[in-house]
Each structure stands twice: as structure tokens, then as C-alpha cells.
Protein backbone atom coordinates (compact mmCIF):
# COMPACT_ATOMS: atom_id res chain seq x y z
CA UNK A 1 0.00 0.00 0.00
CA UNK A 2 1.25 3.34 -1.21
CA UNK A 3 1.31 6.36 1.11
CA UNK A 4 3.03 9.29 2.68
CA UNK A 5 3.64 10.75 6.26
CA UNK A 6 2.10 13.60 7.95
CA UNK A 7 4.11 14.76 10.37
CA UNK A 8 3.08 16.44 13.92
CA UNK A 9 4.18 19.07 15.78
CA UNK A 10 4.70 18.92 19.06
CA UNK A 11 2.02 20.08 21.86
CA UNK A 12 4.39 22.68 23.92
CA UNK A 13 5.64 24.21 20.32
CA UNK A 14 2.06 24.50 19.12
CA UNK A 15 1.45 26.52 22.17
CA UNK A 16 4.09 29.17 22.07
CA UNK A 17 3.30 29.75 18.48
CA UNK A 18 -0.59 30.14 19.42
CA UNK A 19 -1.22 28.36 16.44
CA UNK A 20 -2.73 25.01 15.71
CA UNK A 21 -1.54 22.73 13.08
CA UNK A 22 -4.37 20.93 10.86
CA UNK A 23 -4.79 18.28 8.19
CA UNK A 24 -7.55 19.57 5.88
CA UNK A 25 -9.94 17.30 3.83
CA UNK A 26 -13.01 17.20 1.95
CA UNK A 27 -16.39 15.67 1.95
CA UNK A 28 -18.59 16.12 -0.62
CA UNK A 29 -17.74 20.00 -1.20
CA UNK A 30 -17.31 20.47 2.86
CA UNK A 31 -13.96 21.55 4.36
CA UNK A 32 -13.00 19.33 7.51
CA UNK A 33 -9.80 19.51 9.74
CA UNK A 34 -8.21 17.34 12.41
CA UNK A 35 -5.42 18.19 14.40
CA UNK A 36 -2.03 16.84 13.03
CA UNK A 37 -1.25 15.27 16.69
CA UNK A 38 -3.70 12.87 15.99
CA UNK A 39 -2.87 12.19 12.30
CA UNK A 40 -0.63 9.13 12.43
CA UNK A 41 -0.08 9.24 8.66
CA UNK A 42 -2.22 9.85 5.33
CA UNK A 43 -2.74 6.50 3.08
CA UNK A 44 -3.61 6.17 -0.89
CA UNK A 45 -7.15 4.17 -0.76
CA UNK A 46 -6.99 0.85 -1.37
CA UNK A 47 -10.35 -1.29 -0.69
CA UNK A 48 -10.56 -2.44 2.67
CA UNK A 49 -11.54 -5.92 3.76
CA UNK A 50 -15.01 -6.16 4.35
CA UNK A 51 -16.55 -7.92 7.82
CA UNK A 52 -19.86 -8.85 7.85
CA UNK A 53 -22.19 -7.43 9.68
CA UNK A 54 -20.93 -4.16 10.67
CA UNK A 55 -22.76 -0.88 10.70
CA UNK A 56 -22.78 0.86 6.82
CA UNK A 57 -20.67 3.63 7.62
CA UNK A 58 -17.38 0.97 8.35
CA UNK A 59 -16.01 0.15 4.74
CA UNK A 60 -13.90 -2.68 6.97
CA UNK A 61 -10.17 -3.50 7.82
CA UNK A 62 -7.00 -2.77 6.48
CA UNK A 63 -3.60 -3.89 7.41
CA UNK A 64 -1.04 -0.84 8.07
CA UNK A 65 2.34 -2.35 9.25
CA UNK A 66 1.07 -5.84 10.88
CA UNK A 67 -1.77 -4.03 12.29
CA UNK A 68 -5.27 -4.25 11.83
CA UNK A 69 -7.23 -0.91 11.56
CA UNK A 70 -10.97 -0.50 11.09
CA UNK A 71 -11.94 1.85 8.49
CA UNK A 72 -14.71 4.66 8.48
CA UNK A 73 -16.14 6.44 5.72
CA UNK A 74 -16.79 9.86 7.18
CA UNK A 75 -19.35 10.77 4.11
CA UNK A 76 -21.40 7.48 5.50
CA UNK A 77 -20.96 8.59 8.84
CA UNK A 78 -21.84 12.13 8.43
CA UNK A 79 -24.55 11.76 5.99
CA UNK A 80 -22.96 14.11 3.78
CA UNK A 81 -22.92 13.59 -0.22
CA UNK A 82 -19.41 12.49 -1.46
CA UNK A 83 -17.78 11.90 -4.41
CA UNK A 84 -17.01 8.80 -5.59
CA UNK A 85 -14.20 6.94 -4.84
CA UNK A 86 -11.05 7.54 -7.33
CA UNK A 87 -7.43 8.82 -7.45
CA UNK A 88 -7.74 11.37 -4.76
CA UNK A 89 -9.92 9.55 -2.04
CA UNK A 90 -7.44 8.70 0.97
CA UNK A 91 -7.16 7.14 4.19
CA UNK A 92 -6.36 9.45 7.09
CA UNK A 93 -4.89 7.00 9.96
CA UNK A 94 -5.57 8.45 13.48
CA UNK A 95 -5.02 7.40 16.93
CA UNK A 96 -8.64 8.04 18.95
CA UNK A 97 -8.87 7.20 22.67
CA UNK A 98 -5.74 5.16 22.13
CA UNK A 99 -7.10 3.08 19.08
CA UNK A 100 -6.04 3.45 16.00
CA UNK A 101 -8.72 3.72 13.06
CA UNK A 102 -8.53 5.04 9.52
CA UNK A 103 -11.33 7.18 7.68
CA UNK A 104 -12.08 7.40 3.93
CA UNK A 105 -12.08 10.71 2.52
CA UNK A 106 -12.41 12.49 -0.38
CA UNK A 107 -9.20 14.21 -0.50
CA UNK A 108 -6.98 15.61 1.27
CA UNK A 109 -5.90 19.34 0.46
CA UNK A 110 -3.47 20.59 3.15
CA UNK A 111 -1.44 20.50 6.16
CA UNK A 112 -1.77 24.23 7.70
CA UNK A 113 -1.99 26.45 11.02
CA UNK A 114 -4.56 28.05 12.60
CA UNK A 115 -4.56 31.21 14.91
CA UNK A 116 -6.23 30.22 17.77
CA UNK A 117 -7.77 33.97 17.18
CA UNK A 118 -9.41 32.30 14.06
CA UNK A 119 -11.06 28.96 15.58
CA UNK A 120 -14.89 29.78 17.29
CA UNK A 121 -17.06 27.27 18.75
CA UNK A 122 -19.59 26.45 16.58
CA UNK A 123 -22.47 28.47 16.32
CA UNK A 124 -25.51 27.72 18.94
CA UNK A 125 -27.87 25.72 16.18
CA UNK A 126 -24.41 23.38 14.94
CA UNK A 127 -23.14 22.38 18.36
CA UNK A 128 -27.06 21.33 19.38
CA UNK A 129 -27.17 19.20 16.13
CA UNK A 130 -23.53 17.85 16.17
CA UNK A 131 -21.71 18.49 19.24
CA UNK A 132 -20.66 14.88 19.06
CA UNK A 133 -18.42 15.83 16.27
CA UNK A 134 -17.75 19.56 16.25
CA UNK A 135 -15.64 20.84 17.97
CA UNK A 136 -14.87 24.58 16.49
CA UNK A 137 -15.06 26.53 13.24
CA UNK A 138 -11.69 27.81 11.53
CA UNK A 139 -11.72 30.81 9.23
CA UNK A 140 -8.87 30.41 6.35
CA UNK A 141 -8.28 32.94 3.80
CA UNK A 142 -12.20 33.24 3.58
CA UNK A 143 -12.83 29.58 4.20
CA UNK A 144 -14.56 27.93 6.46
CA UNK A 145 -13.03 24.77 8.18
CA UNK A 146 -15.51 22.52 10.38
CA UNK A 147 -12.58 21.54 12.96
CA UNK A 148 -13.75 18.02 14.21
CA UNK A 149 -13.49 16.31 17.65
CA UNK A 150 -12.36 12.74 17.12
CA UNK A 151 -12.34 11.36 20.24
CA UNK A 152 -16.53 11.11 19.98
């Protein structure tokens, strides 16, 4: 399996710069980050091995250096319209409550920092909806980045 490295920053240097440090992806024609601490490394898709009988949203297993990782599709999961699967669509391997899991995404577009100045919690209406998931809004050169909370 092909795939490259994302590489975190540390914590304590994260702090002095008041920045954060991101990996961005999209879902459907959504913006999504996670903090790089959490990204272990960023995969080329390959079809995971399918179990039976799991909920729709897990696409299955996958083998990343003799161990075995479930696999999420965040579109599935989030109920948001993606694109199909092709050249771009990656696996984002994170470590979550100290397991590690991969999810499916469309693409991923960047590695970048954050002001803290920029991140908000979500509005009032977003975190009653999906607090499970959001944890903050980042503005980027006029974007907007829904900053997600992995360990729910």
C-alpha cells in the first residue's frame, strides 16, 4: 500500500506559536480539519476488507504495518454527499482514545496552522445538532473549516 507521512508538531511548540496545526480534507464540497497530533499518517485508498455485519458507515479492515485498523467512511458517517471513490480519495490513519482507526475521505488538500484567534465554537444551532463531532469553526483565507473532535 502506497502512502506518505504527515508529520506532527509537538504540543508545547504548538502553544508558544498560538497556532494550531491541521490536516484539511473534503467531503462532498465540505472543508474538515483534524489536528495533526492525531494524524498518524495519510494513506492512498486501497479497498478495505469487508466484515460482515458491521454498521454501513465501516467500509472494513485494512492492514497498516502488521496491524489491523478498522476503516470509516466519514461521508457514511456524516450523511454528507461524497464523491465517488477515485485517485484522490485517501485514508487518514488516526489514533482516537488510544485506538487506532482510519477514515475514507475524499481528499486531502493541506497541512496548515490556525490562529487560535481564528477557531470559534460552533455556532448555537451546529453544536445542538452535532456536538458529538464539532468541535470549532476555523476561518482560512475566507474559508470555512468545520474543525472536528475525534475522540466522539
Amino acid at each position: 500500500m502506497e502512502h506518505t507521512t504527515a508529520q506532527a508538531g509537538s504540543p508545547a511548540a504548538q502553544g508558544r506559536n498560538s497556532t494550531r496545526q491541521f490536516v484539511v480534507f473534503r467531503l462532498g464540497d465540505n472543508e474538515f480539519a483534524v489536528g495533526i497530533e492525531q494524524v498518524q499518517e495519510i494513506l492512498i485508498f486501497s479497498r478495505p476488507t469487508r466484515v460482515p455485519r458491521l454498521p454501513g458507515f465501516i467500509e472494513g479492515i485494512i492492514n497498516v504495518r502488521g496491524k489491523i485498523v478498522p476503516v470509516i467512511n466519514l461521508c457514511a458517517r456524516f450523511e454528507i454527499q461524497g464523491r465517488a471513490q477515485d485517485s484522490e480519495t485517501r485514508i487518514i490513519v488516526v489514533e482516537v482514545a488510544e485506538q487506532t482507526i482510519g477514515m475514507v475521505v475524499d481528499m486531502v488538500t493541506e497541512v496548515t496552522r490556525l490562529p487560535l484567534a481564528a477557531i470559534e465554537p460552533p455556532p448555537p444551532l451546529i453544536s445542538t445538532v452535532s456536538s458529538t463531532f464539532v468541535t470549532g469553526v476555523g476561518k482560512l483565507e475566507g474559508r470555512i473549516l468545520v474543525l472536528l473532535d475525534l475522540e466522539q
